[in-house]
Protein backbone atom coordinates (compact mmCIF):
# COMPACT_ATOMS: atom_id res chain seq x y z
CA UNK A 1 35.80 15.56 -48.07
CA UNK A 2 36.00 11.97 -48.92
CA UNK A 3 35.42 11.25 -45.20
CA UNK A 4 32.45 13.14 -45.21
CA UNK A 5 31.02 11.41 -48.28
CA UNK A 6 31.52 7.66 -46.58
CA UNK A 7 30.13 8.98 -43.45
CA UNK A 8 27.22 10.64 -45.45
CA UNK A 9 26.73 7.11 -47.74
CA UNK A 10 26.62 5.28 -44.58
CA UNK A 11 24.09 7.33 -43.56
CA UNK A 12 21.83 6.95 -46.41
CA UNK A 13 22.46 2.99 -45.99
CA UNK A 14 21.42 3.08 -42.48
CA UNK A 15 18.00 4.35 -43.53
CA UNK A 16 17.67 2.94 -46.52
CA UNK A 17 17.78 -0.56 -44.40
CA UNK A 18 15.89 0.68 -41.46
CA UNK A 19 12.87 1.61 -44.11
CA UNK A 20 13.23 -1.53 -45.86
CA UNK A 21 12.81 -3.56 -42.55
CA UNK A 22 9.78 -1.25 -41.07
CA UNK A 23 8.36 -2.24 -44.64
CA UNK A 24 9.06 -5.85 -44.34
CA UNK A 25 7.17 -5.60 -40.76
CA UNK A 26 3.94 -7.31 -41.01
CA UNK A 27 0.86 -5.59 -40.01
CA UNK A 28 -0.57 -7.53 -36.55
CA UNK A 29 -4.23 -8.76 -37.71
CA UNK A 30 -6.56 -11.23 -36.26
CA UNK A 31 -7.06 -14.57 -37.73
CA UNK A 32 -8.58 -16.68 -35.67
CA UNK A 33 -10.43 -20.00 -34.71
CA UNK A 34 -13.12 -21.61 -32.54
CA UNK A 35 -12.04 -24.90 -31.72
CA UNK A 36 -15.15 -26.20 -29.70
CA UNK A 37 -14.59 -29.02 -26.96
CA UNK A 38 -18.02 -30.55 -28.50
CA UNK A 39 -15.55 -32.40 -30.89
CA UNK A 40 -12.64 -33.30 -30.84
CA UNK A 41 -9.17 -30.54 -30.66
CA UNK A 42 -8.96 -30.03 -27.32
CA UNK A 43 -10.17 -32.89 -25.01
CA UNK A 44 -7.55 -35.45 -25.37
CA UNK A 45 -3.67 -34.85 -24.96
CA UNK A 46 -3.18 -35.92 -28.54
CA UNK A 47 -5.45 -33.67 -30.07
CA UNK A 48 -3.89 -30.51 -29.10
CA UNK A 49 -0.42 -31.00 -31.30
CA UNK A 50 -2.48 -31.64 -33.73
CA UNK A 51 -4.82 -28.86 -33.56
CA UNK A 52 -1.84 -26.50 -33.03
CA UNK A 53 -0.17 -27.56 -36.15
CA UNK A 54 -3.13 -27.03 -38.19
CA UNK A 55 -3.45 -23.50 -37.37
CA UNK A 56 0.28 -22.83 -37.92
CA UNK A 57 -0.31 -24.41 -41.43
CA UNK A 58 -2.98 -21.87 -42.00
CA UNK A 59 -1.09 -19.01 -40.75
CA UNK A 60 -3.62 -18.40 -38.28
CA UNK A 61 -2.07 -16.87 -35.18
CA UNK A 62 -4.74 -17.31 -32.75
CA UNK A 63 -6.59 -20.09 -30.82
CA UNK A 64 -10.01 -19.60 -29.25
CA UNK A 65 -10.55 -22.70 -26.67
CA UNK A 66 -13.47 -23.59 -25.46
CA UNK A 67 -12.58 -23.86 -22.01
CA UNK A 68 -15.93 -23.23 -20.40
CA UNK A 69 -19.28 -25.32 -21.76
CA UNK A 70 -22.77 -25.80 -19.75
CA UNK A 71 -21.20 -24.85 -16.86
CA UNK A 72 -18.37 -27.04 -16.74
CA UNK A 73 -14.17 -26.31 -17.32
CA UNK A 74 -11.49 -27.29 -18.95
CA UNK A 75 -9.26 -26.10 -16.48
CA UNK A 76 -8.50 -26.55 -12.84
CA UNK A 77 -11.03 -24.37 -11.23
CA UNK A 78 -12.10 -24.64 -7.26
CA UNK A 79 -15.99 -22.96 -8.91
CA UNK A 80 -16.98 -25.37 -11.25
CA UNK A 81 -16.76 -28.95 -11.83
CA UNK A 82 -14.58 -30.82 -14.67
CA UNK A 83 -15.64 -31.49 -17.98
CA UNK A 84 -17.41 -34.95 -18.29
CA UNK A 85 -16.42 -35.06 -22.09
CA UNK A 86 -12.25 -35.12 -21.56
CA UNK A 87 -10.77 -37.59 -22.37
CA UNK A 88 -7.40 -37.52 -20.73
CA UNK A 89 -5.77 -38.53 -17.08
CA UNK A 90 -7.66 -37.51 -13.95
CA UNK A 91 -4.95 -35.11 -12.94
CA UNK A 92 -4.41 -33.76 -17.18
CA UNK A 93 -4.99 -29.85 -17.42
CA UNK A 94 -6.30 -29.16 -20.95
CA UNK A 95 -6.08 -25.31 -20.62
CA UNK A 96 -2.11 -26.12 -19.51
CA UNK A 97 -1.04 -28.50 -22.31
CA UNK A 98 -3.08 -25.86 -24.66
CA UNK A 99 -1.30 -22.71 -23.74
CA UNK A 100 2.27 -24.68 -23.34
CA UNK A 101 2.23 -26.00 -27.06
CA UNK A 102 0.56 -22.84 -28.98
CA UNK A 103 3.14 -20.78 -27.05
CA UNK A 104 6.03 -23.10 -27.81
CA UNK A 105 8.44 -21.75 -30.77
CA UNK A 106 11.51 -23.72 -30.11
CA UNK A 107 10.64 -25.84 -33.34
CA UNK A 108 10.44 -22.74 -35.56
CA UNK A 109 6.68 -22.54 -35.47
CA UNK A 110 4.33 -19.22 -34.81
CA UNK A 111 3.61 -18.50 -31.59
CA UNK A 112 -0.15 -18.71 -31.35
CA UNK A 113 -2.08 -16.67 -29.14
CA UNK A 114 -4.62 -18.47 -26.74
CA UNK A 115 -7.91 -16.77 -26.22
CA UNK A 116 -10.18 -18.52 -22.86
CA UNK A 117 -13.48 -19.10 -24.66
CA UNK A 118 -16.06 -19.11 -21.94
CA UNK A 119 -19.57 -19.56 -23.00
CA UNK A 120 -21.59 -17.53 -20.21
CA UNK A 121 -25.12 -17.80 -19.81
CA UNK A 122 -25.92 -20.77 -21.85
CA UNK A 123 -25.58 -23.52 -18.99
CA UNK A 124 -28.02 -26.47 -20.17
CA UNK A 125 -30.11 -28.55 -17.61
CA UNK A 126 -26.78 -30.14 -16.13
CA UNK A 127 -28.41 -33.00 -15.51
CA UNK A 128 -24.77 -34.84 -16.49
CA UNK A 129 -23.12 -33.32 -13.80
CA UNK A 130 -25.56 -34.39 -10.63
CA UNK A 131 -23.38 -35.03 -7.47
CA UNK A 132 -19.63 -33.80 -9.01
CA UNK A 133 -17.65 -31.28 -7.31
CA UNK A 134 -18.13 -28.47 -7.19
CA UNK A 135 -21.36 -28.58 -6.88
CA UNK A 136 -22.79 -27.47 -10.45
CA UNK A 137 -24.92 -24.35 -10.32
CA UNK A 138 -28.22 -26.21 -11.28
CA UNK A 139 -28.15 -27.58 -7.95
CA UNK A 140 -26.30 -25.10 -5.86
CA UNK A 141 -28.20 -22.01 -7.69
CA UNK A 142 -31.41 -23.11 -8.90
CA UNK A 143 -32.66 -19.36 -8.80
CA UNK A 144 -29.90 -18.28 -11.00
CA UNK A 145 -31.79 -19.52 -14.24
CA UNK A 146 -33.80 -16.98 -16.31
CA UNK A 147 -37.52 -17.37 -17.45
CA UNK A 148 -40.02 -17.01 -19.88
CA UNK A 149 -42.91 -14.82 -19.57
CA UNK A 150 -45.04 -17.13 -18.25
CA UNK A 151 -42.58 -18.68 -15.79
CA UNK A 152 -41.26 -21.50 -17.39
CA UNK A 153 -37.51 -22.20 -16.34
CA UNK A 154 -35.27 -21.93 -19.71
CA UNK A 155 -31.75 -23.06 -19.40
CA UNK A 156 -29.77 -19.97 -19.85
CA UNK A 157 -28.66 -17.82 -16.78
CA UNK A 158 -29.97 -14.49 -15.80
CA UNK A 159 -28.37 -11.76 -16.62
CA UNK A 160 -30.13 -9.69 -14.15
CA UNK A 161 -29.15 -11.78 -10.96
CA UNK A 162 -26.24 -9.88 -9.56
CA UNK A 163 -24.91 -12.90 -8.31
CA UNK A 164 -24.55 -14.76 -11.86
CA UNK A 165 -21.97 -11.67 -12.39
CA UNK A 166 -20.17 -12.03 -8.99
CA UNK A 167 -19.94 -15.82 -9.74
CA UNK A 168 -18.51 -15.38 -13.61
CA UNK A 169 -16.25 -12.30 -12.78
CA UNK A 170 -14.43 -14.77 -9.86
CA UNK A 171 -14.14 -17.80 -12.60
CA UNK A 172 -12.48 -15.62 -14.87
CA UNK A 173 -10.04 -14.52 -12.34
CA UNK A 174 -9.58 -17.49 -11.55
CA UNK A 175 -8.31 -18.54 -14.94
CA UNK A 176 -6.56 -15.94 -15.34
CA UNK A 177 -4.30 -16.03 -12.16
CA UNK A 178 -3.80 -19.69 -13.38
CA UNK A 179 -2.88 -19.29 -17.02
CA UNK A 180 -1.27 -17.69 -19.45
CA UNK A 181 -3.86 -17.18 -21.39
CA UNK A 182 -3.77 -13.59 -24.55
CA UNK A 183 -7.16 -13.20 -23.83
CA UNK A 184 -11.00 -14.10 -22.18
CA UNK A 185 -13.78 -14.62 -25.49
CA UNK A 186 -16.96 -14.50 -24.65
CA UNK A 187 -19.74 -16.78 -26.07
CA UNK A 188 -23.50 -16.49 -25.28
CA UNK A 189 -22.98 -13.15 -23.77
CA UNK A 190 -26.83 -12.05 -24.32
CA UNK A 191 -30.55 -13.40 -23.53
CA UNK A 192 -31.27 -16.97 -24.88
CA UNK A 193 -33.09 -16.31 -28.37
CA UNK A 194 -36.35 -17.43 -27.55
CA UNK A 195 -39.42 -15.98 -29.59
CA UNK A 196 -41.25 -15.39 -26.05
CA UNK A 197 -38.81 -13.76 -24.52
CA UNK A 198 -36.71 -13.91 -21.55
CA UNK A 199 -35.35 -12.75 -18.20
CA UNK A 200 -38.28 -13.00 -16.27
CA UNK A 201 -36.15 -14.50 -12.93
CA UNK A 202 -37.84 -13.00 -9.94
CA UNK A 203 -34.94 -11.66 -8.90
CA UNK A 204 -34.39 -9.70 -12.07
CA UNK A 205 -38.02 -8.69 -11.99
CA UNK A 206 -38.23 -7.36 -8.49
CA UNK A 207 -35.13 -5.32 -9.61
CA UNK A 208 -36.66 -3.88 -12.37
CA UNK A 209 -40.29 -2.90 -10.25
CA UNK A 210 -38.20 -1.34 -7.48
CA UNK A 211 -36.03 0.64 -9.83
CA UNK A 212 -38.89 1.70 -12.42
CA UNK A 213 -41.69 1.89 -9.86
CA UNK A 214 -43.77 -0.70 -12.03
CA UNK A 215 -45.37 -3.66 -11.03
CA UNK A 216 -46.46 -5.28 -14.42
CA UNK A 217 -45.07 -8.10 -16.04
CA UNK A 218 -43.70 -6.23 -18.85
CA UNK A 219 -44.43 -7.28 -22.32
CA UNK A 220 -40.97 -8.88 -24.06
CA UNK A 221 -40.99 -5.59 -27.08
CA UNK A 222 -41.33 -3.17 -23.94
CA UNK A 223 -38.44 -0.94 -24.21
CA UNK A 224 -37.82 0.34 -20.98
CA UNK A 225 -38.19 -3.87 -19.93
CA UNK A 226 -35.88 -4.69 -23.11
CA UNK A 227 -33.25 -1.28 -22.04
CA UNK A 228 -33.07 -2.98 -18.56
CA UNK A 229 -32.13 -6.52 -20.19
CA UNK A 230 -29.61 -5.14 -22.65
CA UNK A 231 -27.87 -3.08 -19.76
CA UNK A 232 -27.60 -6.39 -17.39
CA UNK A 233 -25.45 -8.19 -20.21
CA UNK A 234 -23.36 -5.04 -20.86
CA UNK A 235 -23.00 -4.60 -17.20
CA UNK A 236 -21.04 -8.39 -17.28
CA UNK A 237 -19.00 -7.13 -20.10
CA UNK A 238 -17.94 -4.27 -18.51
CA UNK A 239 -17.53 -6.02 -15.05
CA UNK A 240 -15.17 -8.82 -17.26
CA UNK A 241 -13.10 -6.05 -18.69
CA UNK A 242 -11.85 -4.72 -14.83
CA UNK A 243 -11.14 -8.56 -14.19
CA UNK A 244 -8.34 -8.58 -17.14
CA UNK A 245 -7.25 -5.29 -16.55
CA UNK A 246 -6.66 -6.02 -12.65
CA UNK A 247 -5.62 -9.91 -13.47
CA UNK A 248 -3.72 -10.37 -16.69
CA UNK A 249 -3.52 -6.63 -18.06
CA UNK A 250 -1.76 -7.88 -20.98
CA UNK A 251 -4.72 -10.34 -22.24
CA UNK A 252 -7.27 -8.66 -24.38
CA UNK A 253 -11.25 -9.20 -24.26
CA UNK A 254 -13.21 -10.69 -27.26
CA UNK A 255 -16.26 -11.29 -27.57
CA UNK A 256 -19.02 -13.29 -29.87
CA UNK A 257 -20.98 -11.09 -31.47
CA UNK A 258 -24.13 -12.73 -33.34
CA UNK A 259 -25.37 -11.11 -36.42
CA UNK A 260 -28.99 -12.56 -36.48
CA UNK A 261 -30.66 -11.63 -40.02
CA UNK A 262 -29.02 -8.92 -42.13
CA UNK A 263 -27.54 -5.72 -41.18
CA UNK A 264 -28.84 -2.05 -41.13
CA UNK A 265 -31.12 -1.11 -43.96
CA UNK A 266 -30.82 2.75 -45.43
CA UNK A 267 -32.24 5.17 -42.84
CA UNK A 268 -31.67 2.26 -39.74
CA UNK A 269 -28.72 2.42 -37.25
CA UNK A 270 -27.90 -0.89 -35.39
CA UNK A 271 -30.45 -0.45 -32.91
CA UNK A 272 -33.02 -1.47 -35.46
CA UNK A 273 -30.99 -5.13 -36.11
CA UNK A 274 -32.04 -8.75 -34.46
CA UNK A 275 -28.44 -8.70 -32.39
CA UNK A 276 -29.58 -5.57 -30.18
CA UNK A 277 -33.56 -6.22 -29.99
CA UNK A 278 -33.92 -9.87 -29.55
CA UNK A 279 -31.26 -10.89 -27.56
CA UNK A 280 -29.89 -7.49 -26.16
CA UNK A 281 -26.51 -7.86 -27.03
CA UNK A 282 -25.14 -4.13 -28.12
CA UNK A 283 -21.54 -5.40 -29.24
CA UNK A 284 -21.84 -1.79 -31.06
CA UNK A 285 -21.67 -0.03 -28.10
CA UNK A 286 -19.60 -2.32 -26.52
CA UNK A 287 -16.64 -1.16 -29.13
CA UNK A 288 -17.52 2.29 -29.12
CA UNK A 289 -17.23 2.46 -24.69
CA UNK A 290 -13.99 0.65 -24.81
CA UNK A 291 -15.27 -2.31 -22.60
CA UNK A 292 -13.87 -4.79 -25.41
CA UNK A 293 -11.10 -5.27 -27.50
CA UNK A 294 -11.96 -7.35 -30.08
CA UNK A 295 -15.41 -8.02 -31.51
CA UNK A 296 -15.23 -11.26 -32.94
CA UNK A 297 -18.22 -11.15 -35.31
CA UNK A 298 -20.13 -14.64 -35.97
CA UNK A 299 -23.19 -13.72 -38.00
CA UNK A 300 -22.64 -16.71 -40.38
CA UNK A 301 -24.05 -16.24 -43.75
CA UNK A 302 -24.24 -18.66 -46.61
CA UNK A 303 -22.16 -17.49 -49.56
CA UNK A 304 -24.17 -19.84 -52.07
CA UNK A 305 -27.62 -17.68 -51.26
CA UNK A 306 -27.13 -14.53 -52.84
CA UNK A 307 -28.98 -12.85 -50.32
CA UNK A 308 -27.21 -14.33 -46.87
CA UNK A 309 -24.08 -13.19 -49.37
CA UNK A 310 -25.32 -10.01 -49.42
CA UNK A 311 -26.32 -9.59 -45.52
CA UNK A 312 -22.42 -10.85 -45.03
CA UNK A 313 -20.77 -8.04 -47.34
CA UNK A 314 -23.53 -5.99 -45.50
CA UNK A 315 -22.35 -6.65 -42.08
CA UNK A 316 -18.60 -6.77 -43.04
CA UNK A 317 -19.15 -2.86 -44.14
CA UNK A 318 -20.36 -2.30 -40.84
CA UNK A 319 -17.85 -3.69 -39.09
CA UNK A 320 -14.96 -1.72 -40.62
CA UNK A 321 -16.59 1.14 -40.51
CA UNK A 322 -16.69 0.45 -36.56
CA UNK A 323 -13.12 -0.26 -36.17
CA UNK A 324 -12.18 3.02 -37.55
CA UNK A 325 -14.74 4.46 -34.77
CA UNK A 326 -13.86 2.94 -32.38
CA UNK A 327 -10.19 2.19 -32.90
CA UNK A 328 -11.16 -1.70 -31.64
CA UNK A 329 -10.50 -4.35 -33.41
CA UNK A 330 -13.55 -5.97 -35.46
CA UNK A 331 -13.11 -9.49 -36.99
CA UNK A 332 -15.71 -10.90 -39.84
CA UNK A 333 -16.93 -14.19 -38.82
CA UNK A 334 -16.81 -17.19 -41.40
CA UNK A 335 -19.10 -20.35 -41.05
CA UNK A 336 -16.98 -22.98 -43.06
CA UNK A 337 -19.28 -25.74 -41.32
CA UNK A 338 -22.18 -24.52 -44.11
CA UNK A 339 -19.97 -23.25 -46.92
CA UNK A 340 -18.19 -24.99 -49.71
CA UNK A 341 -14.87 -24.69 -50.18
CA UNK A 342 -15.02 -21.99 -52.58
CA UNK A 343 -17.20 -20.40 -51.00
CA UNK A 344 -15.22 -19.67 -47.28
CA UNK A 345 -12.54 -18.61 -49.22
CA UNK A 346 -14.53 -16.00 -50.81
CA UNK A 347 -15.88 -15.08 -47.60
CA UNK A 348 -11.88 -14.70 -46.25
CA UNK A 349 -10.90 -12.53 -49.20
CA UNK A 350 -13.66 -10.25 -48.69
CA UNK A 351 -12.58 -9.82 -45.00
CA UNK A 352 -9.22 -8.91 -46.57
CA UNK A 353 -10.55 -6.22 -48.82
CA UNK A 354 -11.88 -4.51 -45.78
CA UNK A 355 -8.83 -4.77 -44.42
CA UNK A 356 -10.78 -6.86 -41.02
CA UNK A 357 -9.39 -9.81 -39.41
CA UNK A 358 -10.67 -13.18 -39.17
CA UNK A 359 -12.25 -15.73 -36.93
CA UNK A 360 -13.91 -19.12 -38.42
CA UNK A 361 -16.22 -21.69 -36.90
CA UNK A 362 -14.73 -24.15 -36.70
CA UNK A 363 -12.19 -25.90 -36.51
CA UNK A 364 -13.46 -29.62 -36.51
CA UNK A 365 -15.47 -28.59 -39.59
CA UNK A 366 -13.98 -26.17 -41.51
CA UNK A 367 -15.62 -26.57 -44.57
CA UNK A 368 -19.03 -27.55 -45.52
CA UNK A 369 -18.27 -31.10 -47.25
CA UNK A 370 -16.34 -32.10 -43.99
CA UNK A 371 -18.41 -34.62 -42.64
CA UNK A 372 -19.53 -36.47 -46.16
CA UNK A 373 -15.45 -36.56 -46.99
CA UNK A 374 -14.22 -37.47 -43.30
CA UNK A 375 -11.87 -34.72 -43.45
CA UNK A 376 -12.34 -33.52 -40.31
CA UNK A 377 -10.18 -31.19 -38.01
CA UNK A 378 -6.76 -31.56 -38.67
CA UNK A 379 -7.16 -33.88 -41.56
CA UNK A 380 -8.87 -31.56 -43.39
CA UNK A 381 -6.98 -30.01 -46.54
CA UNK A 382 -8.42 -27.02 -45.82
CA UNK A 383 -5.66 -25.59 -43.67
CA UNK A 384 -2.77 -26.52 -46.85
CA UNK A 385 -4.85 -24.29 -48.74
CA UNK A 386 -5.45 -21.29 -46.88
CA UNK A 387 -1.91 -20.86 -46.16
CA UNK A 388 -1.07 -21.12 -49.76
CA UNK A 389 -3.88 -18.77 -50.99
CA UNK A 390 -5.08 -16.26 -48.36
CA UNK A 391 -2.70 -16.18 -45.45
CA UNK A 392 0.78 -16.65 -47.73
CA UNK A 393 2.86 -15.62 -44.81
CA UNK A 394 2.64 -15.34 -40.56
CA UNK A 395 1.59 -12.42 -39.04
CA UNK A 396 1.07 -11.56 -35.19
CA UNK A 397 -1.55 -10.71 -33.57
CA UNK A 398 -2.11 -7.22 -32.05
CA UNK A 399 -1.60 -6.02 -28.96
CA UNK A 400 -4.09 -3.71 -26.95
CA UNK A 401 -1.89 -0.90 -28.02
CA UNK A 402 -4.93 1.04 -27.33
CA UNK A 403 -4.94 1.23 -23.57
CA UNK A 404 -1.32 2.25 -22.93
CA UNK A 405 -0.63 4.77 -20.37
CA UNK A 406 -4.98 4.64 -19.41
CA UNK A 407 -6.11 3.73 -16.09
CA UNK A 408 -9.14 2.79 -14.16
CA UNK A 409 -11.12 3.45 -11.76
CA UNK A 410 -13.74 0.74 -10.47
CA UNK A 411 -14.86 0.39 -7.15
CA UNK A 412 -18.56 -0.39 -5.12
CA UNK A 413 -21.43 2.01 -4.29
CA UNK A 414 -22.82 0.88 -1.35
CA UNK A 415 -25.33 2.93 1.54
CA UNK A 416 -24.54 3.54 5.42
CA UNK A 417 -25.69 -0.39 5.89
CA UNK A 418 -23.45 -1.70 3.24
CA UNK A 419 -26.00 -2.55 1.50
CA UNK A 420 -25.16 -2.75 -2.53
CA UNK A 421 -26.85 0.58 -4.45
CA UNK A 422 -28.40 -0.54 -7.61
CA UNK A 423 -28.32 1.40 -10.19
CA UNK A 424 -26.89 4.48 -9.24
CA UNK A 425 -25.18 7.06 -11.56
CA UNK A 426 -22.14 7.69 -10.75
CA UNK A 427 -19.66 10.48 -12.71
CA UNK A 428 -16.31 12.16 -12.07
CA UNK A 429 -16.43 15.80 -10.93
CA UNK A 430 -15.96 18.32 -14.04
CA UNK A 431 -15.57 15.22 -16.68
CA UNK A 432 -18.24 13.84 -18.80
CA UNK A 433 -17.39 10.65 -17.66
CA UNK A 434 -20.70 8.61 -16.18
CA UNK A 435 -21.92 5.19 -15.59
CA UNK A 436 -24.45 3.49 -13.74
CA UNK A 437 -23.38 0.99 -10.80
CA UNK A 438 -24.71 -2.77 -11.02
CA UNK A 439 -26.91 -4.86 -9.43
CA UNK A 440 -23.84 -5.59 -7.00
CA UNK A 441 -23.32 -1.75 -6.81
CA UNK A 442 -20.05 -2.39 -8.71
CA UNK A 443 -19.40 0.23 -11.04
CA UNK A 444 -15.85 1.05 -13.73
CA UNK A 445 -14.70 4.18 -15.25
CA UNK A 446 -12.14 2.54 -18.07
CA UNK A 447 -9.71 4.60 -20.59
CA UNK A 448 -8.84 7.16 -18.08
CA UNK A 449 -5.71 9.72 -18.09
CA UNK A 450 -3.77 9.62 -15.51
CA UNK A 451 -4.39 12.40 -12.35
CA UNK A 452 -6.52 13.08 -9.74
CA UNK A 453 -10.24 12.78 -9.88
CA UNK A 454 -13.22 13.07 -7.26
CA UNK A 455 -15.97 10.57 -7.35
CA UNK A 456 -19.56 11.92 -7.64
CA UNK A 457 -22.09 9.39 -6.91
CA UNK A 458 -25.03 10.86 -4.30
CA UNK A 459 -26.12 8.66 -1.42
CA UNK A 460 -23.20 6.15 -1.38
CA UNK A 461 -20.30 6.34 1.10
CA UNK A 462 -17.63 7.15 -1.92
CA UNK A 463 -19.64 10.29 -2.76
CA UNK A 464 -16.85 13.38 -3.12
CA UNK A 465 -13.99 10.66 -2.89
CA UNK A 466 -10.65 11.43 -4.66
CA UNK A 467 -9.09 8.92 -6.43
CA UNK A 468 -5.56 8.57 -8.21
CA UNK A 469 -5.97 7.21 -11.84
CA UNK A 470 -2.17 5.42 -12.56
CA UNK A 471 -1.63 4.56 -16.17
CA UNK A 472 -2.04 0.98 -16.72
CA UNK A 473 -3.72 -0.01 -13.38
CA UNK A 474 -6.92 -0.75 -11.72
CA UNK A 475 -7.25 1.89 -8.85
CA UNK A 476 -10.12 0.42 -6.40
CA UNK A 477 -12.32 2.58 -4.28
CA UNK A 478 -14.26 0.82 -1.53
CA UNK A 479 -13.66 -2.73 -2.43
């Protein structure tokens, strides 16, 4: 008997301790940064220790770099030139020395997560970059640019040249073979905000006549003109997502989601907001498909106008109510660069009530009196103090627990020629699984069970092809 009662006591120990420590577990959450290479933080060797150790001070646990900016890198790439605004050695990787120090623990800091933060269609005139190599896309792709209505060149991509896609989707997987990056964040992922409208390329427009049977110049409100636009963007998205999976499975996709104006009124969905009709970005759906794992909200608001404080709380009870949709991972955005200090802590303990992670622009001006007190970047006091009253202790950052054992299946629809099909459905026999190709014919079924499936997709040479879905892998059907 008295054996039996140690061995029983020890027991109750043993779980007594293992409950204690599952409740001294911190919950993984998002609290991030933008630290743009427009100032400085990243472009100079020195910067980056500096920059790292602020976040750790914060208890921030994740770094979003701006790696890619008017169509130049802060990385070694073989697709687009170097950055004219480094300031380091000729042969100095920023993207290298980045991901080496935020990674580094043997000091007894966090580990920081590095997200790649790639702004995509926003290129500029390059005019800065005439003659470097590789040749910059203004003068290698001219036709690649998008257009107003009336034909004026606007210096944003096109989302509806197939080849813009091609071109990203390779310098992504090209930074990812490279670099240990956590994850690709997307910036400018939609149409340039232009009260005329855009994405009047020729190229795009030829693709919308042949596949609508139209020959107008549609009007920029015309929603079969402004469907087409929002699925070219979404089609990029989805197209980025395969590249992790395929390169870097491990990384996770964010992306910048703008929250122009204020959110949903009573009786509206999102589909009635700025985000989706002027710029065709539907980071809604984007969470709800599974083509993104983290929706890292900007939508700065003003805390100090009671109504921009309003549309923030608005939009921040959106985006929780999203995350438990979708089961992604929705972050409120904070714009310290307009906010006093009061104020963007406000803003962070309301993202806490919602229980929603963080991401704040930026870090060179993290607060609004920044530039009248010189406190900039890591000088600022800012950091000291929201370690010490938001973020008391680390946490990590999640994981994309969500697509464990799920596979994919992406491949290309092309005809008898080999000639890309353009927006073709596609669907797997006796699922309700369907998509539309691109205008590269690429097409991606992601979040998949494993087993055996059979590819419906009439008039392309994978029509009634099987295909094995493996858990976490890319299978690829006529590459």
């Amino acid at each position: 008997m008295p054996r039996l009662f140690v061995s029983f006591s020890l027991l109750l120990g043993f779980l007594f301790t293992s409950c204690a420590t599952l409740a001294d577990e911190p919950t993984p959450e998002v609290r991030a940064v933008w630290v743009a290479s427009l100032a400085p933080g990243i472009r100079a060797p020195e910067e980056i220790p500096l920059t790292v150790d602020a976040l750790r001070r914060a208890n921030l646990n994740t770094l979003i770099a701006q790696i890619r900016r008017q169509g130049m890198v802060y990385f070694q790439s073989d697709l687009e030139p170097r950055a004219t605004s480094i300031e380091g050695p000729a042969d100095w990787d920023p993207l290298a020395q980045i991901v080496e120090e935020a990674h580094d623990t043997s000091g007894g800091g966090q580990r920081l997560d590095v997200h790649a933060w790639f702004n995509v269609y926003a290129l500029g005139s390059q005019q800065h970059l005439a003659g470097a190599t590789p040749t910059p896309i203004a003068e290698a792709h001219p036709e690649w640019y998008t257009r107003s209505p009336s034909g004026e060149v606007l210096t944003f991509l096109d989302p509806g040249v197939p080849e813009v896609t091609e071109h990203f989707a390779a310098l992504v997987a090209e930074c990812l073979d490279r670099y240990e990056v956590d994850g690709v964040n997307l910036d400018f992922v939609r149409y340039t905000e232009d009260e005329g409208g855009a994405g009047y390329n020729p190229i795009a427009l030829e693709r919308f006549h042949r596949l609508t049977g139209r020959t107008d110049i549609p009007a920029n409100r015309d929603p079969e003109w402004s469907a087409f636009r929002r699925d070219q963007v979404t089609a990029l998205v989805r197209r980025t997502m395969v590249t992790i999976l395929e390169h870097r499975p491990e990384a996770m996709l964010s992306v910048c989601a703008v929250g122009f104006g204020g959110p949903p009124r009573p009786g509206q969905t999102f589909e009635d907001t700025s985000p989706y009709i002027q710029v065709h970005q539907d980071w809604v759906g984007w969470a709800r498909a599974g083509i993104a794992d983290v929706v890292t909200r900007m939508g700065y608001k003003r805390e100090h106008v009671p109504q921009q404080a309003a549309d923030y709380r608005g939009w921040g009870d959106l985006s929780r109510a999203l995350q438990d949709e979708s089961g992604r991972i929705i972050t409120m955005g904070i714009g310290g660069y307009f906010n006093e200090p009061e104020g963007v802590l406000n803003q962070y303990r309301e993202a806490q009530a919602r229980g929603l992670g963080t991401t704040l622009f930026s870090y060179h001006r993290p607060q609004g009196d920044a530039e009248e007190t010189g406190l900039l970047g890591p000088r600022s006091p800012f950091w000291d103090t929201l370690g010490r009253e938001i973020y008391t202790e680390p946490v990590p950052p999640p994981d994309p627990t969500w697509r464990e054992g799920l596979g994919t299946i992406a491949g290309f629809l092309r005809d008898e020629n080999g000639d890309p099909l353009d927006t073709v459905e596609v669907s797997l026999m006796d699922t309700d699984h369907v998509t539309r190709s691109d205008g590269s014919g690429f097409f991606a079924f992601l979040n998949l069970e494993p087993g055996e499936c059979v590819i419906l997709a009439p008039g392309s040479t994978v029509d009634g092809e099987s295909a094995t879905v493996s858990a976490n892998e890319v299978t690829w059907v006529n590459r």
